[in-house]
Protein backbone atom coordinates (compact mmCIF):
# COMPACT_ATOMS: atom_id res chain seq x y z
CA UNK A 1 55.43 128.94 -73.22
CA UNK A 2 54.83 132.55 -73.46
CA UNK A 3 50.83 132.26 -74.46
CA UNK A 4 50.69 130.25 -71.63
CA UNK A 5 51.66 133.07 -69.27
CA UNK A 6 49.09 135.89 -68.17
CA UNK A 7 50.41 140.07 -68.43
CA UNK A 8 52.59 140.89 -65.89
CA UNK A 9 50.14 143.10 -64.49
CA UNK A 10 48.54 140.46 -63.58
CA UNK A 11 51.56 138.35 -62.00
CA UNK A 12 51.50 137.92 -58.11
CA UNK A 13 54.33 139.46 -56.82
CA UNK A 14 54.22 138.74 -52.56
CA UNK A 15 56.16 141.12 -50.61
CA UNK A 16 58.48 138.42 -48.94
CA UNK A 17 60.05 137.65 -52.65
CA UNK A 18 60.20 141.40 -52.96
CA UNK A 19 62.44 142.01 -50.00
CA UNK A 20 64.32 138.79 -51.22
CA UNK A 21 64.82 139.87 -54.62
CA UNK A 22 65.72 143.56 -53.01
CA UNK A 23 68.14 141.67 -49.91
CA UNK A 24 69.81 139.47 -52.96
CA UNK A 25 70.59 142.33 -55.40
CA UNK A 26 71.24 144.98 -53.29
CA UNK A 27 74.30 142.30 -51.99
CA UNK A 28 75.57 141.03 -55.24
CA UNK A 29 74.82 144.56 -57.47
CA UNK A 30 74.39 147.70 -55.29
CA UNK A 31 71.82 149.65 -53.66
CA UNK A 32 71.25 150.97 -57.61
CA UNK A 33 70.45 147.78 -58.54
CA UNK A 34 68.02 146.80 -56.16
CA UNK A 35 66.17 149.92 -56.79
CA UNK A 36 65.40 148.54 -60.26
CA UNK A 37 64.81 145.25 -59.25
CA UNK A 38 62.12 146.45 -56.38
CA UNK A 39 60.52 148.90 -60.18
CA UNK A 40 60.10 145.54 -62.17
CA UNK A 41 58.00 144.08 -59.46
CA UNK A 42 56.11 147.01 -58.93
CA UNK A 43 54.45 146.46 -62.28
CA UNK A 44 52.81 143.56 -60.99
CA UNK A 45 50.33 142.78 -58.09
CA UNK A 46 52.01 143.19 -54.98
CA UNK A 47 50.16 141.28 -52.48
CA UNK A 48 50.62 140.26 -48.65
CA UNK A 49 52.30 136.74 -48.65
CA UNK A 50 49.55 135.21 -46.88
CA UNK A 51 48.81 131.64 -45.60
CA UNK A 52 46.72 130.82 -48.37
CA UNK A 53 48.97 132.13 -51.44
CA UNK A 54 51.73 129.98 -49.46
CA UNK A 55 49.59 127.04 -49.41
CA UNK A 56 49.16 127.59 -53.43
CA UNK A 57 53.08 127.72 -53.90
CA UNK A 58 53.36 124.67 -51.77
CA UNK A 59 50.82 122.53 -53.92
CA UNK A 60 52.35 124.48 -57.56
CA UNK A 61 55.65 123.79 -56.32
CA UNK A 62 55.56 119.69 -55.46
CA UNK A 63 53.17 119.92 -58.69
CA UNK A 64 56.26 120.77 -60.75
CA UNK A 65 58.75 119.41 -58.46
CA UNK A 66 60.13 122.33 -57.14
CA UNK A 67 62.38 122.20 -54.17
CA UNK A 68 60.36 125.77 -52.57
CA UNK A 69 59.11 128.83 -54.17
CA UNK A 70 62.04 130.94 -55.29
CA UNK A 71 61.08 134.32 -56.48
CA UNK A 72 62.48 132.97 -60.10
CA UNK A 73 59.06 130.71 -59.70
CA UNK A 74 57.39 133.77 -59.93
CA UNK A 75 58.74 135.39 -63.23
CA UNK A 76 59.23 133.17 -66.38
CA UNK A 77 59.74 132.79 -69.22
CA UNK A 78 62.00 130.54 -69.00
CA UNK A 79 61.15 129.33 -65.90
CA UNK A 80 58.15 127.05 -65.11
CA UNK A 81 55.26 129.76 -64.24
CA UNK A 82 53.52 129.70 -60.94
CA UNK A 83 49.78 130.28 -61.32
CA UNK A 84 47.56 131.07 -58.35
């Protein structure tokens, strides 16, 4: 699955699943934690979660038969990936 995915630099990363990721760990692991969390994503492209990206993760999401986009969605490998 990995050659399927593109760099993480070139992952979308929208700034709702990075103040979900941050609400989520900061809870369950510590202010530390979240810190790191909030780093990872920074690698990536983080973009405005606008109406047509959420349109995208709509149509991705009933593609593979996901419930919603979760911000797991959003960072495989071992997780079906989420191209725009």
């Amino acid at each position: 699955m990995a050659e399927h995915l593109p760099e993480q630099a070139d992952w979308l990363i929208p700034t709702m699943v990075q103040f979900e990721l941050a609400k989520w760990q900061k809870r369950a692991a510590g202010e530390d934690k979240a810190d790191e969390v909030i780093a990872l994503t920074q690698v990536c492209q983080v973009v405005p979660l606008d109406t047509e990206i959420a349109r995208v993760m709509a149509e991705v999401c009933a593609t593979h038969k996901q419930p919603r986009p979760t911000p797991l969605s959003l960072r495989p490998p071992r997780h079906t990936p989420c191209r725009f």
